[in-house]
Protein backbone atom coordinates (compact mmCIF):
# COMPACT_ATOMS: atom_id res chain seq x y z
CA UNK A 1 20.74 56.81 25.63
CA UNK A 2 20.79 53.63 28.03
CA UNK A 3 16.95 54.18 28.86
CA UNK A 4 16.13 53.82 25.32
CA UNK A 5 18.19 50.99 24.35
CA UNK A 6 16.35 49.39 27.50
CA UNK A 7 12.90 50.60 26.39
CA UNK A 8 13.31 49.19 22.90
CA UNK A 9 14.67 45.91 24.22
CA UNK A 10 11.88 45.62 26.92
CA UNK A 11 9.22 46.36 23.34
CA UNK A 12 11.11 44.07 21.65
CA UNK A 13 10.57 41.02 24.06
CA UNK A 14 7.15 42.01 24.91
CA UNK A 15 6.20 42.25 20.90
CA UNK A 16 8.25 38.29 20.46
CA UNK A 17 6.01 37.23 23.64
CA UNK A 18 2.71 38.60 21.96
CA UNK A 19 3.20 36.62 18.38
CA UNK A 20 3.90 33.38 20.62
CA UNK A 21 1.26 33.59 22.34
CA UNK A 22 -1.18 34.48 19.13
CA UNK A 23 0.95 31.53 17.70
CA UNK A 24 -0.24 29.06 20.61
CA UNK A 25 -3.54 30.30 20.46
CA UNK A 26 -3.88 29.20 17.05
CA UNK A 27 -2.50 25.97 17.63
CA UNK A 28 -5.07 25.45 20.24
CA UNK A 29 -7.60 26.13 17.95
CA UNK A 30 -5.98 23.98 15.56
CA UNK A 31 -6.60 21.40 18.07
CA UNK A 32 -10.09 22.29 18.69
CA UNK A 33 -11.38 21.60 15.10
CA UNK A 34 -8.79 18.85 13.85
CA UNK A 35 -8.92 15.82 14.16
CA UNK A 36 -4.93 14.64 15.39
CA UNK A 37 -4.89 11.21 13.56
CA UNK A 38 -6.88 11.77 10.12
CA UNK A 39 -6.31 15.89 10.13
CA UNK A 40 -10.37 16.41 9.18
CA UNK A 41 -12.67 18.17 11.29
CA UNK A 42 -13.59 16.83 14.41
CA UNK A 43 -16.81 16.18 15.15
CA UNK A 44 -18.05 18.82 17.34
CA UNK A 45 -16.34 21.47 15.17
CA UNK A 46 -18.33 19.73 11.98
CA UNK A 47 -21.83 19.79 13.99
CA UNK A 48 -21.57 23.25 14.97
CA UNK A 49 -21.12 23.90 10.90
CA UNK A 50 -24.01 21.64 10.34
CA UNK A 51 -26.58 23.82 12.40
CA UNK A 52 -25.30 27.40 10.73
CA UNK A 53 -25.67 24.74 7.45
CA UNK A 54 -28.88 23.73 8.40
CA UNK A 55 -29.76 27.22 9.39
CA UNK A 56 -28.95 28.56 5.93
CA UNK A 57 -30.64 25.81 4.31
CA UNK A 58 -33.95 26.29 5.82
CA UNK A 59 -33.44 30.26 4.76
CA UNK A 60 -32.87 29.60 1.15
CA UNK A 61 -34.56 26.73 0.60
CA UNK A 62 -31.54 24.34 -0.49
CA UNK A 63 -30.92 21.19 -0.13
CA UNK A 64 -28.45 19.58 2.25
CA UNK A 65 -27.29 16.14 2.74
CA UNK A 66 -25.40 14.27 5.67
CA UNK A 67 -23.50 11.00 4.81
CA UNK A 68 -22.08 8.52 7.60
CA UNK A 69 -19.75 6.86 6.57
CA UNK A 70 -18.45 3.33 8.16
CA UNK A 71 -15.23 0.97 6.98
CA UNK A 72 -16.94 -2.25 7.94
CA UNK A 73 -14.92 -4.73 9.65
CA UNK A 74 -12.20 -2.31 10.70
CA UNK A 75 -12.09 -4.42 14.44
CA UNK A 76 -11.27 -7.01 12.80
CA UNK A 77 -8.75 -5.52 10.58
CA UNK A 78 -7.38 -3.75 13.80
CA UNK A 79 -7.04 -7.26 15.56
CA UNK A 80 -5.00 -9.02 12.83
CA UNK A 81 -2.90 -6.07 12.02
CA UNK A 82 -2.29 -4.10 14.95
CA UNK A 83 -3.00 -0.34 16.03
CA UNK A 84 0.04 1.16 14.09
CA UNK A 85 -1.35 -0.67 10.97
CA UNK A 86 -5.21 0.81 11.50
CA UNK A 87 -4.26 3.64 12.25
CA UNK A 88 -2.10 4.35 9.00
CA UNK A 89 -5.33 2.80 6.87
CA UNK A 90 -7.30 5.52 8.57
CA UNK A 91 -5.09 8.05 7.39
CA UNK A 92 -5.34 6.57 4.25
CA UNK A 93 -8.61 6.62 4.09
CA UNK A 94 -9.15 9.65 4.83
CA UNK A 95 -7.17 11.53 2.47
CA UNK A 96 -6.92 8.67 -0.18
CA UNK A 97 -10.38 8.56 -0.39
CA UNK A 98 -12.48 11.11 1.31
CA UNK A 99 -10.75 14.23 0.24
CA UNK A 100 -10.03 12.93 -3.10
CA UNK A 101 -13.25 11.74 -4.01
CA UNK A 102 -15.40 14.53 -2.26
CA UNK A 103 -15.89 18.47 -3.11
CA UNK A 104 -13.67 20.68 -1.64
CA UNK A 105 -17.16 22.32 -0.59
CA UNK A 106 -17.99 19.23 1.57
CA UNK A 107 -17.14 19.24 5.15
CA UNK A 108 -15.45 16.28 6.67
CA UNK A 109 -15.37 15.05 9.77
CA UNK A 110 -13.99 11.94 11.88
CA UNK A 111 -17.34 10.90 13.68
CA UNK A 112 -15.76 8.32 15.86
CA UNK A 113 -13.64 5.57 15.57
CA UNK A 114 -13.72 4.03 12.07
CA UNK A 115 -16.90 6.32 11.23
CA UNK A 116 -16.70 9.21 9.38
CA UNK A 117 -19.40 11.90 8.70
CA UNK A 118 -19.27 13.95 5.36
CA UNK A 119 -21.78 17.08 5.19
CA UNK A 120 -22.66 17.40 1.55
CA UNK A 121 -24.03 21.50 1.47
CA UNK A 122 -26.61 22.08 -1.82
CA UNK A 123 -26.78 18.37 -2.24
CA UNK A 124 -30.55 16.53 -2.01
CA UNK A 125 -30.16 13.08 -1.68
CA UNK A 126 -29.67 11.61 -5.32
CA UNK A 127 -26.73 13.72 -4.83
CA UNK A 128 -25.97 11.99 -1.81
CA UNK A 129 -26.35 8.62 -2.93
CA UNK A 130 -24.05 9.29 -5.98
CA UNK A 131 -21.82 10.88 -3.86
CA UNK A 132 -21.82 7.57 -1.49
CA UNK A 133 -21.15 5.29 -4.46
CA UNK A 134 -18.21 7.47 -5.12
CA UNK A 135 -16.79 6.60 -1.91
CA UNK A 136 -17.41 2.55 -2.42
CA UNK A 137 -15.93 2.67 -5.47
CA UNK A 138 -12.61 4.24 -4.39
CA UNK A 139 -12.80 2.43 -1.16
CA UNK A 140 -13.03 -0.75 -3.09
CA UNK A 141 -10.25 -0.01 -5.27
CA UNK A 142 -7.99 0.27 -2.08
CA UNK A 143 -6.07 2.43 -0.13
CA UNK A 144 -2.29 2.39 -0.65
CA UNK A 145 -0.41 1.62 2.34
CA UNK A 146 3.53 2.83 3.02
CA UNK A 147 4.64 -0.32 2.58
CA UNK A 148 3.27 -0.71 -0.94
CA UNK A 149 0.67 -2.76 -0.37
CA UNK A 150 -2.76 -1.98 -1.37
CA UNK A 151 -5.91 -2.40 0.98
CA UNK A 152 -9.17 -2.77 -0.46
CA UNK A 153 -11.65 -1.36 2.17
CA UNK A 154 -15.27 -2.16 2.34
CA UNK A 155 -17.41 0.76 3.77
CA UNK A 156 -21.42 0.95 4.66
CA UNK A 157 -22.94 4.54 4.57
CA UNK A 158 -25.88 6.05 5.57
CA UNK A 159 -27.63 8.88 4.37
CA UNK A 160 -30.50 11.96 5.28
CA UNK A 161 -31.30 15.42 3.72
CA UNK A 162 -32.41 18.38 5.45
CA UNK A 163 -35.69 18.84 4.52
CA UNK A 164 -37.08 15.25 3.67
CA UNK A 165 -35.24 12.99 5.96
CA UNK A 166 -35.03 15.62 8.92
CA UNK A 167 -35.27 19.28 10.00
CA UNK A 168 -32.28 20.07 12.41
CA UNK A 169 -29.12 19.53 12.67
CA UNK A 170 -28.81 16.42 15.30
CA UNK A 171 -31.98 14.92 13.38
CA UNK A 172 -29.97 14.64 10.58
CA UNK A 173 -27.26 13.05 11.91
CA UNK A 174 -29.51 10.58 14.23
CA UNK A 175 -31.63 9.97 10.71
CA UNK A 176 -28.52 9.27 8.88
CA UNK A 177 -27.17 7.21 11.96
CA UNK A 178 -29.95 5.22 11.65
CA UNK A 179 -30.07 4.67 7.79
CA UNK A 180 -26.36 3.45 8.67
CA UNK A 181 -27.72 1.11 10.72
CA UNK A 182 -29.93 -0.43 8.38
CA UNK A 183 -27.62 -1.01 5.66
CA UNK A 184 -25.34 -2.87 8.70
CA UNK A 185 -28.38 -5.14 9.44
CA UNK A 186 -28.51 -5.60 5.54
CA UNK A 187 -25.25 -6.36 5.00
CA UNK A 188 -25.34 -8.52 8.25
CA UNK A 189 -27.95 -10.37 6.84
CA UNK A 190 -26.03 -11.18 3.37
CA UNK A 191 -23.16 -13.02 5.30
C-alpha cells in the first residue's frame, strides 16, 4: 500500500513538473513574438508572417500592403520628457492608436524604436493610404497619458504593395522604408 502511495506521489510531481515546464515554454514563446514595452509583434516574428503573407498573395493574386509607420520628433520628445514619459506615449500609441484604428486582421509590429510597421493583408494601396490617414488623424487627436494629459503625436508613414511597389517580403519593407524616407525629406523640407 506504501509503494503506491509513493508511485502516485512520484506521478503526481512529475505531471506538476511537466505543465511548468509547457507553462515556461509558452512564456518563452511569448517572448519570442512580443514585443515587452508596446505588447505587438516584434519584428522578426511580423517578417516571418510577411513572407507566408507574401507567399499567399502571389498564389491568389491579392493584394497586400506594408505601412511604416514613424512618430516624428519622438527624440526630441524623449529629451524634454524623459524615458519613463516616452516610453508610456509608446504604449499609448500603440494601443490608443494602432490597435484601435487598424483591423483586427492587420498585423502589428514594433519595427524599432519609435517606428512601427503595420502589414495590411488584402489591402492594395488606396487601401493603404486610407488606412495611413486613419492613423494621422487619431495620432493628431492625441494619445491620453496617465496623468490626464493629452499628447497630440505627429507621425510620417510610408507605404508599398506586394505586387506594384515590390515582390518579396524584405522588398516590401525596404520599398516602404524608403517611401518613409521621402515623406521625412518632405516634411524636412516644410520646416
Amino acid at each position: 500500500m506504501l509503494g503506491s502511495k509513493s508511485a502516485k506521489r512520484e506521478k503526481d510531481i512529475v505531471r506538476y513538473y511537466r505543465e511548468e515546464l509547457e507553462e515556461a515554454k509558452k512564456q518563452i514563446r511569448s517572448f519570442d513574438i512580443t514585443d515587452q514595452l508596446t505588447g505587438l509583434y516584434t519584428y522578426q516574428y511580423l517578417y516571418n508572417r510577411l513572407e507566408t503573407e507574401v507567399d499567399r498573395a502571389r498564389r491568389y493574386q491579392h493584394p497586400l500592403s506594408v505601412v511604416i509607420v514613424d512618430v516624428a520628433g519622438f527624440n526630441d520628445f524623449n529629451q524634454k520628457h524623459g524615458r519613463l514619459m516616452a516610453e508610456a506615449i509608446l504604449k499609448r500609441f500603440s494601443v490608443g492608436v494602432l490597435r484601435r484604428v487598424l483591423r483586427t486582421t492587420d498585423l502589428i509590429g514594433r519595427y524599432g524604436g519609435d517606428q512601427f510597421i503595420v502589414m495590411l493583408t488584402e489591402t492594395p494601396k488606396d487601401g493603404a493610404v486610407v488606412a495611413a490617414s486613419r492613423l494621422h488623424d487619431a495620432a493628431s487627436a492625441g494619445v491620453l497619458l496617465p496623468s490626464g494629459e493629452r499628447i497630440k503625436l505627429p507621425i510620417l508613414h510610408g507605404i508599398a504593395t506586394y505586387p506594384n511597389d515590390a515582390v518579396s517580403a524584405d522588398s516590401l519593407v525596404r520599398a516602404a522604408d524608403k517611401d518613409l524616407g521621402m515623406a521625412k525629406e518632405k516634411e524636412r523640407i516644410k520646416t
